[in-house]
Protein backbone atom coordinates (compact mmCIF):
# COMPACT_ATOMS: atom_id res chain seq x y z
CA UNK A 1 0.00 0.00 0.00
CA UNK A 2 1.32 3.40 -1.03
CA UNK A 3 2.36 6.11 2.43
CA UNK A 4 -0.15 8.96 2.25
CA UNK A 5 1.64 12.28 1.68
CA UNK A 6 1.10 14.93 4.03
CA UNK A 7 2.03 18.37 2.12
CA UNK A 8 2.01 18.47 -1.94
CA UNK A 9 4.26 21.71 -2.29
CA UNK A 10 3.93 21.07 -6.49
CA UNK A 11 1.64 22.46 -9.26
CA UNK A 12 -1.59 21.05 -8.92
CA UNK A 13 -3.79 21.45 -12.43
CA UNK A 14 -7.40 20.24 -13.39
CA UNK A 15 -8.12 19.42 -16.57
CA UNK A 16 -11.84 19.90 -17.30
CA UNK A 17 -12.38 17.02 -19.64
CA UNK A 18 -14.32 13.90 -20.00
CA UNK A 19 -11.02 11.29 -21.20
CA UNK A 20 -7.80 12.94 -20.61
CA UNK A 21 -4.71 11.70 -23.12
CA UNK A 22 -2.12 11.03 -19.67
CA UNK A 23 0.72 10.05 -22.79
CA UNK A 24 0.35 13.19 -23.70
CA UNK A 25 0.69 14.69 -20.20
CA UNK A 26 3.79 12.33 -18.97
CA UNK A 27 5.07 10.29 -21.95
CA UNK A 28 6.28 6.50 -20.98
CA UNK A 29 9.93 7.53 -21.49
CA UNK A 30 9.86 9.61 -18.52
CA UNK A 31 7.72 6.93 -16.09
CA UNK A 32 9.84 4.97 -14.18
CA UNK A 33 7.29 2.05 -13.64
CA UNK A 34 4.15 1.06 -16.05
CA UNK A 35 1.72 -1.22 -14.33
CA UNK A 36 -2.37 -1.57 -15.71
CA UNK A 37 -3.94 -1.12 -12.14
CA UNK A 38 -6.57 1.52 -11.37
């Protein structure tokens, strides 16, 4: 199970749209592990 953070002291940004491209947010090149959960 993944530690709950306490303080987030990044950008935050919502993105008002129905089905959001994430490869075009964070390409797979620059994730460090690819799993298919959630």
């Amino acid at each position: 199970m993944a530690e709950k953070f306490i303080k987030h002291t990044g950008l935050v940004v919502p993105l008002d749209a129905a089905n959001v491209d994430t490869d075009a947010i964070i390409p797979k090149q620059f994730l460090q592990k690819v799993t298919r959960t959630g």
